[in-house]
C-alpha atoms as a PDB file:
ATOM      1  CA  UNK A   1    -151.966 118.426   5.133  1.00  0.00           C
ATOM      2  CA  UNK A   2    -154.147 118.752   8.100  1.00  0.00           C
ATOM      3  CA  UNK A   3    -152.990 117.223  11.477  1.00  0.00           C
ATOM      4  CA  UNK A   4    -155.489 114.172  11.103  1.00  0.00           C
ATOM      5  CA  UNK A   5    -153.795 113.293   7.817  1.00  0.00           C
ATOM      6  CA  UNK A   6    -150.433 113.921   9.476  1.00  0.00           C
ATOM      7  CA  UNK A   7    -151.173 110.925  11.913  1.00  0.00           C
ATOM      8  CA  UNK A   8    -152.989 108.724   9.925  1.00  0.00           C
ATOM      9  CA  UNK A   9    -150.299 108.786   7.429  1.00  0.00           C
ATOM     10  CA  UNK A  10    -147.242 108.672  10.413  1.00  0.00           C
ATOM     11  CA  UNK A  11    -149.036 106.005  11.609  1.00  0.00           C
ATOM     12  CA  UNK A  12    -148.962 104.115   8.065  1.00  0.00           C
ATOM     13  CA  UNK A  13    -145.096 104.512   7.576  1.00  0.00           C
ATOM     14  CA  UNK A  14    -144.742 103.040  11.289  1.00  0.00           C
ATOM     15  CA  UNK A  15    -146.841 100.180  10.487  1.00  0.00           C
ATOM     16  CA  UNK A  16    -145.854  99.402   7.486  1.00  0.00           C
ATOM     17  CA  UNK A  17    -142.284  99.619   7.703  1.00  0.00           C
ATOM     18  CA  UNK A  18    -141.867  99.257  11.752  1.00  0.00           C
ATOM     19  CA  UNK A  19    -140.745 102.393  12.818  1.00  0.00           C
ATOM     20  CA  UNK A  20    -140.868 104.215  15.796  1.00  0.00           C
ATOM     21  CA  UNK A  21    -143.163 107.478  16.591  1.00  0.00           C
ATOM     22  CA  UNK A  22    -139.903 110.013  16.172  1.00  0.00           C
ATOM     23  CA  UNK A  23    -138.346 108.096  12.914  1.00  0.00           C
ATOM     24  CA  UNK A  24    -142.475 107.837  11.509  1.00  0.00           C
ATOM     25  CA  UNK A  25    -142.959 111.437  11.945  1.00  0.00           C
ATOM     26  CA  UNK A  26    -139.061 112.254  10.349  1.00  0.00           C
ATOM     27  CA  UNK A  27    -140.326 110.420   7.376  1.00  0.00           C
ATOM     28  CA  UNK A  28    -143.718 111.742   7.202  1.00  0.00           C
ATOM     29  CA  UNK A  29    -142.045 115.744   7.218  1.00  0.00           C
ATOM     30  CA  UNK A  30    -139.421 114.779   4.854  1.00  0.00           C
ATOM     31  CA  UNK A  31    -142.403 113.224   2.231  1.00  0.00           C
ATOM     32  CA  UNK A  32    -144.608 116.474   2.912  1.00  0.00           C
ATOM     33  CA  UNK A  33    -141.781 118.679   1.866  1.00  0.00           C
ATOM     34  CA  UNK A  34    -141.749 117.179  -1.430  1.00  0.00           C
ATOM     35  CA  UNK A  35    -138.100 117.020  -2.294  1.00  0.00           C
ATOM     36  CA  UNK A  36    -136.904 119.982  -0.744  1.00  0.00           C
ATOM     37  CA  UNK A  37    -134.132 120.342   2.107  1.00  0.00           C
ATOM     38  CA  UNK A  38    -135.661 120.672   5.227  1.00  0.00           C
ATOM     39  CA  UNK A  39    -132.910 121.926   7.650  1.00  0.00           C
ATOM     40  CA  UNK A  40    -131.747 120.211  10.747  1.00  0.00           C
ATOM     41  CA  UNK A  41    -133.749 122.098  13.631  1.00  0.00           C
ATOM     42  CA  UNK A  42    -136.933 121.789  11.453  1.00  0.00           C
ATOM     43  CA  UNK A  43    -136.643 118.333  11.211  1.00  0.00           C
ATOM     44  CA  UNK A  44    -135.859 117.881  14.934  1.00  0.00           C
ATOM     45  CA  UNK A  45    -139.125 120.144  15.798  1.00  0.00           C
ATOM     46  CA  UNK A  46    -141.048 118.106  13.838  1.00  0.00           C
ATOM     47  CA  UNK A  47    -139.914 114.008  15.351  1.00  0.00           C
ATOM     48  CA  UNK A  48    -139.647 115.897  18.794  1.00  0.00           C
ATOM     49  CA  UNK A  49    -136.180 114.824  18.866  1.00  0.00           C
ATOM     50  CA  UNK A  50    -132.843 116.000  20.149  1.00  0.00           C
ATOM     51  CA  UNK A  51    -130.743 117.447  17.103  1.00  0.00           C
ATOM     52  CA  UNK A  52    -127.775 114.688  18.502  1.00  0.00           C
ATOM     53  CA  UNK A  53    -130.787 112.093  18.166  1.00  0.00           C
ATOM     54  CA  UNK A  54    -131.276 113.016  14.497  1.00  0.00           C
ATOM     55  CA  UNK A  55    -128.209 111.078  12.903  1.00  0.00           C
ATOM     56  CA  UNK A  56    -129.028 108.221  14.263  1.00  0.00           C
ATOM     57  CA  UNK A  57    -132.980 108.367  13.144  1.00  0.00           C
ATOM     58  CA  UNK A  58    -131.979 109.372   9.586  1.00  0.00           C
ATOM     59  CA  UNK A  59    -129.506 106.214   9.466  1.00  0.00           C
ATOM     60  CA  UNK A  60    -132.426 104.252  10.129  1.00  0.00           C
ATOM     61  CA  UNK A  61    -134.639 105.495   7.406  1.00  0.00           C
ATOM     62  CA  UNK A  62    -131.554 105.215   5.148  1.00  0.00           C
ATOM     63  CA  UNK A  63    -131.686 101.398   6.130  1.00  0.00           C
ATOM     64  CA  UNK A  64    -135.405 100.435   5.485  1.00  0.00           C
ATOM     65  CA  UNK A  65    -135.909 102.968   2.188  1.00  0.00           C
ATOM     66  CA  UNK A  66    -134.730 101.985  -1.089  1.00  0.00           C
ATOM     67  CA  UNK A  67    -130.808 103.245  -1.599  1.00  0.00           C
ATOM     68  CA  UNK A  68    -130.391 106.504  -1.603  1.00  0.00           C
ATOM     69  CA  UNK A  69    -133.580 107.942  -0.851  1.00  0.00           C
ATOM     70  CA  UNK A  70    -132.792 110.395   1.803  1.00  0.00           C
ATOM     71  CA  UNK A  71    -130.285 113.310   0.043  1.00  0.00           C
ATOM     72  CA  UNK A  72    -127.637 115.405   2.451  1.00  0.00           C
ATOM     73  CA  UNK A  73    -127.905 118.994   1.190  1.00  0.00           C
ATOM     74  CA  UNK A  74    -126.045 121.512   2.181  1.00  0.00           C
ATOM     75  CA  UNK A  75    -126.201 123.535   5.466  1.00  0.00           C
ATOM     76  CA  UNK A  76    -126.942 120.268   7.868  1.00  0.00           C
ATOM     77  CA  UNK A  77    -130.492 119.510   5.399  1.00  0.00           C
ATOM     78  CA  UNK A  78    -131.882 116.971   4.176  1.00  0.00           C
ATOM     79  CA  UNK A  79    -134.894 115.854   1.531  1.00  0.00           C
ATOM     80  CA  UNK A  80    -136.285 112.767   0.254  1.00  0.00           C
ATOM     81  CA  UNK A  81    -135.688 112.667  -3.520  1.00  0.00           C
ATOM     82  CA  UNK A  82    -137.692 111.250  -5.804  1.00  0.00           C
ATOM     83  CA  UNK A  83    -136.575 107.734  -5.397  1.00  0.00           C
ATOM     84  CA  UNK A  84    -137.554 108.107  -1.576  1.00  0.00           C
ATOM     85  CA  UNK A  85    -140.953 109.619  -2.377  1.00  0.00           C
ATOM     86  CA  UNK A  86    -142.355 107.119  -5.030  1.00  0.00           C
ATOM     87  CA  UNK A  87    -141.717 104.240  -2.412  1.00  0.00           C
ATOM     88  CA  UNK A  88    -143.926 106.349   0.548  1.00  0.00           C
ATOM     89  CA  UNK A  89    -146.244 106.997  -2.570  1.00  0.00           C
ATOM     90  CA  UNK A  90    -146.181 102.740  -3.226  1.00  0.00           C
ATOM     91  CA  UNK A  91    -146.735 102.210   0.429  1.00  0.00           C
ATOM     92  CA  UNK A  92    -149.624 105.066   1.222  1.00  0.00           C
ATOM     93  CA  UNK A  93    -151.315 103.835  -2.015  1.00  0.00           C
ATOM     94  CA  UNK A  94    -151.223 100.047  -0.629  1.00  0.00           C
ATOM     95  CA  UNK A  95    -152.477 100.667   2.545  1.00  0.00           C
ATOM     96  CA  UNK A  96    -155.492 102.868   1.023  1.00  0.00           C
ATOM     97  CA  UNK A  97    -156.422  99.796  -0.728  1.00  0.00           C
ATOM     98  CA  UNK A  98    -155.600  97.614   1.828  1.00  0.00           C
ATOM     99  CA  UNK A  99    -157.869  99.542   3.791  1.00  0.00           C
ATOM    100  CA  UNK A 100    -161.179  99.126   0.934  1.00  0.00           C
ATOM    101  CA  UNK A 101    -160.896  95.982   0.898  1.00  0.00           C
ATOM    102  CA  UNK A 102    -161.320  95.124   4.388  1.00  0.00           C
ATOM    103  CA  UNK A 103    -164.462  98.065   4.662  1.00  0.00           C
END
């Protein structure tokens, strides 16, 4: 995805399910890697966050996604599964039309 889609869509998971900037852009690298582990200082890089900030953003995300969407893997990794995708899927879809109807 191109770094205009990378925002708009950031922006979308912070609006829709009121998330920072740093846990928006987590979520947004986690959906883009379509269920593969992303390791630790990748994910970090990408929510220009500390690595001892990174627990704590994740436990968010755990709290607003459905249960279980965000997978531990090993070698301090994660990925959002399946579960975890289909909802950002639900909730990019919604906004899209969200955003017809009021063009």
């Amino acid at each position: 995805m191109n770094a205009a889609t990378e925002v708009a869509v950031a922006t979308g998971f912070r609006s829709w399910f009121g998330i920072g900037p740093a846990p928006a852009r987590l979520l947004f690298k986690l959906y883009s890697e379509a269920g593969n582990f992303v390791a630790v200082e990748e994910l970090c890089a990408a929510a220009g966050i500390a690595r001892v900030a990174l627990t704590w953003h994740v436990c968010q995300l755990r709290q607003i996604l459905i249960d279980e969407a965000i997978d531990t893997g090993p070698g301090s990794a994660y990925r959002l599964n399946e579960e975890g995708a289909r909802e950002c899927r639900a909730v990019l879809r919604q906004l899209g039309e969200e955003m017809l109807a009021a063009a």
